[in-house]
N, C-alpha and C. Protein backbone atom coordinates (compact mmCIF):
# COMPACT_ATOMS: atom_id res chain seq x y z
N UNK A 1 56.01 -0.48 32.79
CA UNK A 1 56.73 0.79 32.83
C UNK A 1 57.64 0.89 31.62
N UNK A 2 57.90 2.11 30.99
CA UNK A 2 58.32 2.45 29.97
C UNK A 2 59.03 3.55 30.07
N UNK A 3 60.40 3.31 29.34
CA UNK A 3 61.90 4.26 29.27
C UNK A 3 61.72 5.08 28.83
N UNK A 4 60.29 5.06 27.87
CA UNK A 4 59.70 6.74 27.51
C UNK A 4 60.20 6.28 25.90
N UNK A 5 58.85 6.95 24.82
CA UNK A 5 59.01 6.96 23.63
C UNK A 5 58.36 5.55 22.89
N UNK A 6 58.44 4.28 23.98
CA UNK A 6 57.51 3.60 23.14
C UNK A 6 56.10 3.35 23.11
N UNK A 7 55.56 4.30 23.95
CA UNK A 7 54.04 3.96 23.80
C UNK A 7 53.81 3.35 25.36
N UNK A 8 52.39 3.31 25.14
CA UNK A 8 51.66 2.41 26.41
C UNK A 8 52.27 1.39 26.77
N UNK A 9 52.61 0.54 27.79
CA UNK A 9 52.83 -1.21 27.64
C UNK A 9 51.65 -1.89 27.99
N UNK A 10 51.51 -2.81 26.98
CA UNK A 10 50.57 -3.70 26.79
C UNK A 10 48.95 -3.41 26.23
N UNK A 11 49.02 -2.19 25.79
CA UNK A 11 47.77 -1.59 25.53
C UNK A 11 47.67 -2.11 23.70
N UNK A 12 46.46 -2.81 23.45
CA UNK A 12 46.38 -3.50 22.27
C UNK A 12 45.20 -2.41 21.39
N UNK A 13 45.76 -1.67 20.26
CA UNK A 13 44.91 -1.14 19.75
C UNK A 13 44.17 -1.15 18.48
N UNK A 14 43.18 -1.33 18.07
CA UNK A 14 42.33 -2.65 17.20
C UNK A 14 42.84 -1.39 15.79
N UNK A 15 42.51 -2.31 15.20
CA UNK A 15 42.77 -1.90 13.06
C UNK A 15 42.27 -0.69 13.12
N UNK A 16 40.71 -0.73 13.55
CA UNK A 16 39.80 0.11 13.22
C UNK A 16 40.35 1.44 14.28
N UNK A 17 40.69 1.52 14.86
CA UNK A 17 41.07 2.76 15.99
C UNK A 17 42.49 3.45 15.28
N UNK A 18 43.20 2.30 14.71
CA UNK A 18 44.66 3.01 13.83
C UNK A 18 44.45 3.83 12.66
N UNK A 19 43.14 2.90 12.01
CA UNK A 19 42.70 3.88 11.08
C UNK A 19 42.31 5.21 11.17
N UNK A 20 41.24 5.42 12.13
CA UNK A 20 40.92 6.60 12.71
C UNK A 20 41.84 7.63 12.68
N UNK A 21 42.99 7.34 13.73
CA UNK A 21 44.27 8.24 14.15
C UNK A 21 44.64 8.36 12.85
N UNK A 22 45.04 7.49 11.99
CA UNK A 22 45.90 8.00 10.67
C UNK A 22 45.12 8.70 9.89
N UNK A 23 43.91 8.79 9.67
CA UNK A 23 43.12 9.94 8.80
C UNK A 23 43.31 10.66 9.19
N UNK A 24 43.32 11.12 10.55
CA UNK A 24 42.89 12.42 11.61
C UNK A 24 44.34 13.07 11.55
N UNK A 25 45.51 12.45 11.43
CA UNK A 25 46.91 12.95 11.23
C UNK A 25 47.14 13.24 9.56
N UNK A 26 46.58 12.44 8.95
CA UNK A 26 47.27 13.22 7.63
C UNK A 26 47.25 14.15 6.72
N UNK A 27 48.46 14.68 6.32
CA UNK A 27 48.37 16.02 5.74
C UNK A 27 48.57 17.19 6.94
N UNK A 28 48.91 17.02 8.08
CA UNK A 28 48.91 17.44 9.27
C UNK A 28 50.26 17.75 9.96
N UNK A 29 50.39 19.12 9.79
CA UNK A 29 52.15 19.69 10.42
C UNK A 29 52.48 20.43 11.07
N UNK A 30 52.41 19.75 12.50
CA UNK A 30 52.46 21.28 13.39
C UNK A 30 53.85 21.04 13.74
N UNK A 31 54.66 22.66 14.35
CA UNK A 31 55.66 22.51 15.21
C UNK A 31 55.47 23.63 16.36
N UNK A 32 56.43 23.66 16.86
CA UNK A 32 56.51 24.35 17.99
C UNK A 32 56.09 25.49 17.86
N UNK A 33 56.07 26.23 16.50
CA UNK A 33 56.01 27.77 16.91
C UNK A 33 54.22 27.88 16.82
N UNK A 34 53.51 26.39 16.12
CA UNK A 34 52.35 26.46 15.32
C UNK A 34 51.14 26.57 17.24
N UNK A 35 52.06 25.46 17.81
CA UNK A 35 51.82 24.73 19.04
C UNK A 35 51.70 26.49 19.96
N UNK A 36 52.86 27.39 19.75
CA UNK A 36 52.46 28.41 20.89
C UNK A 36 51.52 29.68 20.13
N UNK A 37 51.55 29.77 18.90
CA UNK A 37 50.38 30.46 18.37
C UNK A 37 48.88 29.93 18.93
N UNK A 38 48.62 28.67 18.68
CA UNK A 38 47.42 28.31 19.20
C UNK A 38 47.54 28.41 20.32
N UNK A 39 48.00 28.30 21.64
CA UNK A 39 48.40 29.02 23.11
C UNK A 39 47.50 30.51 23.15
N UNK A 40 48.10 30.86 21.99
CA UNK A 40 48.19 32.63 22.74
C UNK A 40 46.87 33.28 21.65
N UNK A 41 46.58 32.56 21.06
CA UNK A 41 45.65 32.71 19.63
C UNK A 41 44.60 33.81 19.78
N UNK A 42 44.02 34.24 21.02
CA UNK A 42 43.23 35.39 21.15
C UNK A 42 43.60 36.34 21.81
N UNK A 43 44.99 36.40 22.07
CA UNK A 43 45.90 37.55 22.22
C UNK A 43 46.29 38.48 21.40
N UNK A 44 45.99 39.37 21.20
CA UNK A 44 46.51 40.54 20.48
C UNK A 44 47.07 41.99 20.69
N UNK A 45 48.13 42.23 20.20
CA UNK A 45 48.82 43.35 20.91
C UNK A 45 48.66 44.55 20.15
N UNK A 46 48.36 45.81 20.60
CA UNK A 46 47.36 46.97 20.16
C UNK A 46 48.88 47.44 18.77
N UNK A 47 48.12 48.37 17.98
CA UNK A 47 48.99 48.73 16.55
C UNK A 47 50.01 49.47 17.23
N UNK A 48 49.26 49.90 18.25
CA UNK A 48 50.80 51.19 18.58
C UNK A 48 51.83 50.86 19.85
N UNK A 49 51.13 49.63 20.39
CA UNK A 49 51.99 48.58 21.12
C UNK A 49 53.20 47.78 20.09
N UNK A 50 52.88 47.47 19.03
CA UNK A 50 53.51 46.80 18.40
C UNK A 50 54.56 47.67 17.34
N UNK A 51 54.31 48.91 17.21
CA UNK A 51 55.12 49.77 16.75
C UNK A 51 56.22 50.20 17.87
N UNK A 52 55.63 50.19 19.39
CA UNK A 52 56.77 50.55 19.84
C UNK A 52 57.48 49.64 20.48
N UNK A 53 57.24 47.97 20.37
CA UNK A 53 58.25 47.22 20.27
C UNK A 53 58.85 46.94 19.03
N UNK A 54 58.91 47.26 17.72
CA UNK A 54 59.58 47.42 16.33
C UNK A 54 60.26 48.71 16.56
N UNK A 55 59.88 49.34 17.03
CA UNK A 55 61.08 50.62 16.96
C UNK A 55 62.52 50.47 18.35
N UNK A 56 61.56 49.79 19.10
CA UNK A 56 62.75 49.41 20.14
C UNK A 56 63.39 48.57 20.05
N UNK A 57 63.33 47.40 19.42
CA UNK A 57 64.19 46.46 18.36
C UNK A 57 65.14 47.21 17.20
N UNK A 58 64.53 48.42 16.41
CA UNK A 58 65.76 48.80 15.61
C UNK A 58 66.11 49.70 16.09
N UNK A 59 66.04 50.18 17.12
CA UNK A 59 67.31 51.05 18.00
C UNK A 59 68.09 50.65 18.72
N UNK A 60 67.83 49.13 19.15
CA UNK A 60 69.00 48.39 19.91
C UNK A 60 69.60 47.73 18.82
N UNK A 61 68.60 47.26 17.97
CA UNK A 61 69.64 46.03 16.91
C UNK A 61 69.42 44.99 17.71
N UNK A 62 68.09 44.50 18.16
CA UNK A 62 67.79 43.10 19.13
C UNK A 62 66.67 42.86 18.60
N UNK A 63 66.49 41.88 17.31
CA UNK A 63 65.47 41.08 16.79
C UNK A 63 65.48 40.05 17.04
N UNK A 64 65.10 39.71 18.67
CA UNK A 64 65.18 37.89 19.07
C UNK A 64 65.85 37.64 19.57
N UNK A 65 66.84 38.08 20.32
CA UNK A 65 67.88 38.01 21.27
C UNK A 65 68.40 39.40 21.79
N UNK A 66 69.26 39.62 22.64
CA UNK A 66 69.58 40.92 23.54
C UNK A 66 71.17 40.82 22.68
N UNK A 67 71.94 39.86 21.85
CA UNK A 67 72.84 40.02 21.64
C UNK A 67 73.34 41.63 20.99
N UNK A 68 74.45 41.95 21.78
CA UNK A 68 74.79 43.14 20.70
C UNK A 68 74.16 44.59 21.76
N UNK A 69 73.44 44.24 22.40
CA UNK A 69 72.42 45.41 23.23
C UNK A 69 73.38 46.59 23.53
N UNK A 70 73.43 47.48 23.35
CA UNK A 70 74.26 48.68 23.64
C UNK A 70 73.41 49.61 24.81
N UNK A 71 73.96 49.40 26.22
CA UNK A 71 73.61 50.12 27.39
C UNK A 71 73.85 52.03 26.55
N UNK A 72 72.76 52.55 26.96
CA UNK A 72 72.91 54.19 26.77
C UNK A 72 74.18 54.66 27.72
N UNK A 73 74.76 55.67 27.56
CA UNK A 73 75.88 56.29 28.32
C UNK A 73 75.64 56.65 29.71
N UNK A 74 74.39 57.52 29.71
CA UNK A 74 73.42 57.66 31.14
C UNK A 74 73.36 56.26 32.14
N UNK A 75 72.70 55.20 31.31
CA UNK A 75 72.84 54.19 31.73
C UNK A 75 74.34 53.53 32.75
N UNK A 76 75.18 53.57 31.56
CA UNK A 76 75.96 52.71 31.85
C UNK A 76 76.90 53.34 33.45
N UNK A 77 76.58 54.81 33.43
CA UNK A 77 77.21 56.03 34.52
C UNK A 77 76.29 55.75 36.03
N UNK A 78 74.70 55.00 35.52
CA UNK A 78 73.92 55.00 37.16
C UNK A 78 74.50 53.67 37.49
N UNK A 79 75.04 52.42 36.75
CA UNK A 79 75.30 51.60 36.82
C UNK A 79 76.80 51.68 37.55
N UNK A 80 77.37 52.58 37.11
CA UNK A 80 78.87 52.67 38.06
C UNK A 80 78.86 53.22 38.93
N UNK A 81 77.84 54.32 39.11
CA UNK A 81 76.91 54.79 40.69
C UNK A 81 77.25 53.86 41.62
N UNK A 82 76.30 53.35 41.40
CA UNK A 82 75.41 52.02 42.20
C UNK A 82 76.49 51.02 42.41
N UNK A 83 77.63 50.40 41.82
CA UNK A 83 79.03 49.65 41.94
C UNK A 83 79.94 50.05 42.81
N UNK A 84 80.08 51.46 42.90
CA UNK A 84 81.81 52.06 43.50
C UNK A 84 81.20 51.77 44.89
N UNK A 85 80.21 52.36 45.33
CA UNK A 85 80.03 52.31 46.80
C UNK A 85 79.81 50.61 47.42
N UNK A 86 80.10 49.63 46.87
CA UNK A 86 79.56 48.33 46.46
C UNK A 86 80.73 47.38 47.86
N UNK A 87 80.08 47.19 48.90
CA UNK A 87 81.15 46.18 49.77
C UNK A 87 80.89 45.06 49.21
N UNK A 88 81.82 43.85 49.88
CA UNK A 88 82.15 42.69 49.79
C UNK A 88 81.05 42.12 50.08
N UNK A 89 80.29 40.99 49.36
CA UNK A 89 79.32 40.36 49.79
C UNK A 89 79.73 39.32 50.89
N UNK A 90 78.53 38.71 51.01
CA UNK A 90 79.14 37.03 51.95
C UNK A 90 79.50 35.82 50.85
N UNK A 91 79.16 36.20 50.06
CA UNK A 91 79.34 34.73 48.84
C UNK A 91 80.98 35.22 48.85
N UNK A 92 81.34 36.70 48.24
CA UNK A 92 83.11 36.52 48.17
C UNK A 92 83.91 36.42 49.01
N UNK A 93 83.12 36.62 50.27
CA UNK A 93 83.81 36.24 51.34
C UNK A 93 84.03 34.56 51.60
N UNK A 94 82.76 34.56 51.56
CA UNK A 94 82.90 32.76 51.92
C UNK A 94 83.90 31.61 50.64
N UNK A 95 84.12 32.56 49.56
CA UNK A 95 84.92 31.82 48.15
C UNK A 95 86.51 32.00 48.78
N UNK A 96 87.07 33.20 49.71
CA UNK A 96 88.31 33.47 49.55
C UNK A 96 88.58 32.72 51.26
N UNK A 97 87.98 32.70 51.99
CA UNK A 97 88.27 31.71 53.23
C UNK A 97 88.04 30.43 52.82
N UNK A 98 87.33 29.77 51.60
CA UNK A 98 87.21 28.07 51.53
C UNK A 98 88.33 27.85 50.24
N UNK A 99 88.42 28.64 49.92
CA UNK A 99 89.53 28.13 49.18
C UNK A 99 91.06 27.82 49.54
N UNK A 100 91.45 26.98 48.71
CA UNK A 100 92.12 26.40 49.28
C UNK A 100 93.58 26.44 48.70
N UNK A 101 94.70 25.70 49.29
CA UNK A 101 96.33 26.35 48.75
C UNK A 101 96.79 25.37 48.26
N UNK A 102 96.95 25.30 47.21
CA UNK A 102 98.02 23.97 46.44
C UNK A 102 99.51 24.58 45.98
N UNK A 103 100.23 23.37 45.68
CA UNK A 103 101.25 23.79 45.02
C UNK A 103 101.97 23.13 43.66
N UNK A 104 102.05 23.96 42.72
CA UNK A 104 102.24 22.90 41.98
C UNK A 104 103.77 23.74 41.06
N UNK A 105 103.54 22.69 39.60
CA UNK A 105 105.41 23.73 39.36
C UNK A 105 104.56 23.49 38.06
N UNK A 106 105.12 24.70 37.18
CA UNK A 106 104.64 25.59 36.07
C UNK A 106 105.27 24.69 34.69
N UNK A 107 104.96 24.74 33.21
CA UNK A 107 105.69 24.40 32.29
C UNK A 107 107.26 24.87 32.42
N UNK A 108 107.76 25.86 33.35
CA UNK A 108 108.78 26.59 32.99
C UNK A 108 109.40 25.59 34.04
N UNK A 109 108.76 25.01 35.18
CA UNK A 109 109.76 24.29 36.13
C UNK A 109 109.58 24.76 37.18
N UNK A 110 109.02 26.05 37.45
CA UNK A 110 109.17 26.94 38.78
C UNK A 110 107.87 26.36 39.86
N UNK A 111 108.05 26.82 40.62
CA UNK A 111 106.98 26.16 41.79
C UNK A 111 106.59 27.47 41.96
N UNK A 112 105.07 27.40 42.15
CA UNK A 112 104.18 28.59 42.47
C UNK A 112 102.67 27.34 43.07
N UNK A 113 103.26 28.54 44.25
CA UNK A 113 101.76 28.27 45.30
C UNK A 113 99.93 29.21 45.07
N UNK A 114 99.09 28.39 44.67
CA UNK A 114 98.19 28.67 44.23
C UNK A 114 97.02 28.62 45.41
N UNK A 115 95.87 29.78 45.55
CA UNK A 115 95.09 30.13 46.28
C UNK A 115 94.03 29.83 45.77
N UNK A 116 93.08 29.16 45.32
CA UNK A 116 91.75 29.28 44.72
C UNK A 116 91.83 29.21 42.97
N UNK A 117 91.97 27.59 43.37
CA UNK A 117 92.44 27.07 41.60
C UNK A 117 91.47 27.30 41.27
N UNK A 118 90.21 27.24 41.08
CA UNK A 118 88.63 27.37 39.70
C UNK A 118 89.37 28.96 39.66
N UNK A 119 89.70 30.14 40.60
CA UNK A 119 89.72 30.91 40.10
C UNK A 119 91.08 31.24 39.12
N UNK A 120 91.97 30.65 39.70
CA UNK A 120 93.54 30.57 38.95
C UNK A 120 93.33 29.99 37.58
N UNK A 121 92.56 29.19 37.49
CA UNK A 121 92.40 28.36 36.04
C UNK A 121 91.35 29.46 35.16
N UNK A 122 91.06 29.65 35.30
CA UNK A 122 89.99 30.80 34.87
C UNK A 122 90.68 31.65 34.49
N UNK A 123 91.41 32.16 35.01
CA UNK A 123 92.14 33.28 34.82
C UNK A 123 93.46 32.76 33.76
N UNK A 124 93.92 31.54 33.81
CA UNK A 124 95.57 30.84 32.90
C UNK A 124 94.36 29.83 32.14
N UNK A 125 93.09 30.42 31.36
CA UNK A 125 93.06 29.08 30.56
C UNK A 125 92.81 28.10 30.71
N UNK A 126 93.16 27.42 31.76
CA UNK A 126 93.29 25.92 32.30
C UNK A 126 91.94 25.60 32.77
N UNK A 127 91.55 23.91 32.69
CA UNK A 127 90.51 23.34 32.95
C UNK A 127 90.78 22.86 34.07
N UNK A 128 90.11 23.18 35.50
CA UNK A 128 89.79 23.07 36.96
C UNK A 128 89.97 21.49 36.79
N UNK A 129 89.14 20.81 36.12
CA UNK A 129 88.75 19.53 36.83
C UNK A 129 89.91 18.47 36.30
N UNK A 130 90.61 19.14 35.44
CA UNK A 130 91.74 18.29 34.73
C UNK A 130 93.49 18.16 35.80
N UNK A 131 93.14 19.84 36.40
CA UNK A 131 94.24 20.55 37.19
C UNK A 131 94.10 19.27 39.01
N UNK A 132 92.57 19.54 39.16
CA UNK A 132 92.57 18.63 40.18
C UNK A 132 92.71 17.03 40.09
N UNK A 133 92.43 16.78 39.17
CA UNK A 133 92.93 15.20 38.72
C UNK A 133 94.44 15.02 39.10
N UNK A 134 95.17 16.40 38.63
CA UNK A 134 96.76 16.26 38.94
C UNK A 134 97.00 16.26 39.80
N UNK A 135 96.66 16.73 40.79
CA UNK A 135 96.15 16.84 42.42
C UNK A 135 96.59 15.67 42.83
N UNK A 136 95.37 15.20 42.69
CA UNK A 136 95.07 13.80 43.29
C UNK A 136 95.67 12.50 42.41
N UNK A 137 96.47 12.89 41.66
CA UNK A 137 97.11 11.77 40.97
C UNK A 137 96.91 11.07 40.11
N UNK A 138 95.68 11.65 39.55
CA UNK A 138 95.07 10.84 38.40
C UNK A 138 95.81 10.86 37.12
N UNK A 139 95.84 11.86 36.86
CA UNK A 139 96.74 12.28 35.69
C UNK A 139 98.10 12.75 36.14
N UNK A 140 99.33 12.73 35.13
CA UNK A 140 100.58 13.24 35.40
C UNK A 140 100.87 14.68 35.33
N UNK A 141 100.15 15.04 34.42
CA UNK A 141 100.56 16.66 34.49
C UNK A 141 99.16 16.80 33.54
N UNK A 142 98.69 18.42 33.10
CA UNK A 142 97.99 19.55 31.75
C UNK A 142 98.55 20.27 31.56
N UNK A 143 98.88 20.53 30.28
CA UNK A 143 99.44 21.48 30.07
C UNK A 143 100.54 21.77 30.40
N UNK A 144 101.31 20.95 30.39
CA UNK A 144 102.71 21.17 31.54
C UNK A 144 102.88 21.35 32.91
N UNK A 145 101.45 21.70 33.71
CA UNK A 145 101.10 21.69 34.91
C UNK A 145 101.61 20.23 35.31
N UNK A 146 102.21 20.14 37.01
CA UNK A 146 102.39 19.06 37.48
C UNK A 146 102.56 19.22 39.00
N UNK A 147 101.99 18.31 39.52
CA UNK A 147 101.59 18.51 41.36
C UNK A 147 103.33 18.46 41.83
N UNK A 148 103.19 19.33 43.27
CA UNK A 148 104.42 19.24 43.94
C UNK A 148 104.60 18.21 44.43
N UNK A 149 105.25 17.06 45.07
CA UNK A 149 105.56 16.55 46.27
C UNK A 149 106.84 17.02 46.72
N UNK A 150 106.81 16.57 48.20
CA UNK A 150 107.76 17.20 49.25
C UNK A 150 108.82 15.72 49.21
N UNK A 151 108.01 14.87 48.98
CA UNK A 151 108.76 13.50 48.94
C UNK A 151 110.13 13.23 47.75
């Protein structure tokens, strides 16, 4: 068994078989994009298929990614439709009953009781898993953050 990357174990492969492979490789350069052309190689997408994904690329400004995508105005109005009338799911329900209440005291000194730290940290900047370390005592304080005791 093998950790991956060195080859077969124990498989002995004669002169004459290395030779083979190394002719058959050289001069020889594929990569990934060469690897999904040959994939798709008798695929072809019609002239006026392919014009109207080039024109829908330079009207968004999305050549290869969605970055930047500008929702139409129409759009963005069925989208706030469809939101306002929008109840509470069960996931936000089930986030604001399991969460939980800590207390801790601020860089300034003040004590403030906190409801649902991933979301409190999210919101102040702060890294969750650093905040609960302080918690539990691992660390002394972040950021000036530092756990209450009553003791």
């Amino acid at each position: 068994m093998t950790s991956g990357g060195e080859g077969s174990s124990g498989v002995i492969v004669s002169e004459e078989t290395r030779k083979k492979k190394s002719a058959k490789m050289k001069g020889r350069k594929i990569t990934w994009i060469d690897k999904i052309v040959k994939s798709r190689k008798n695929y072809k997408h019609s002239k006026e298929t392919i014009e109207k994904i080039l024109n829908t690329k330079r009207i968004n400004g999305t050549f290869g990614n969605h970055k930047g995508y500008k929702h139409t105005q129409e759009h963005k109005e069925r989208m706030s439709k469809i939101m306002k009338g929008r109840k509470i799911t069960w996931g936000d329900k089930i986030s604001e009953i399991k969460s939980k209440e800590y207390i801790m005291i601020n860089p300034k000194g003040e004590i403030i009781k906190i409801k649902n730290m991933n979301k409190f940290c999210r919101e102040n900047n702060l890294n969750s898993g650093n905040m609960f370390s302080v918690i539990k005592g691992i660390r002394k304080y972040h950021r000036g953050w530092t756990a209450y005791n009553n003791n």
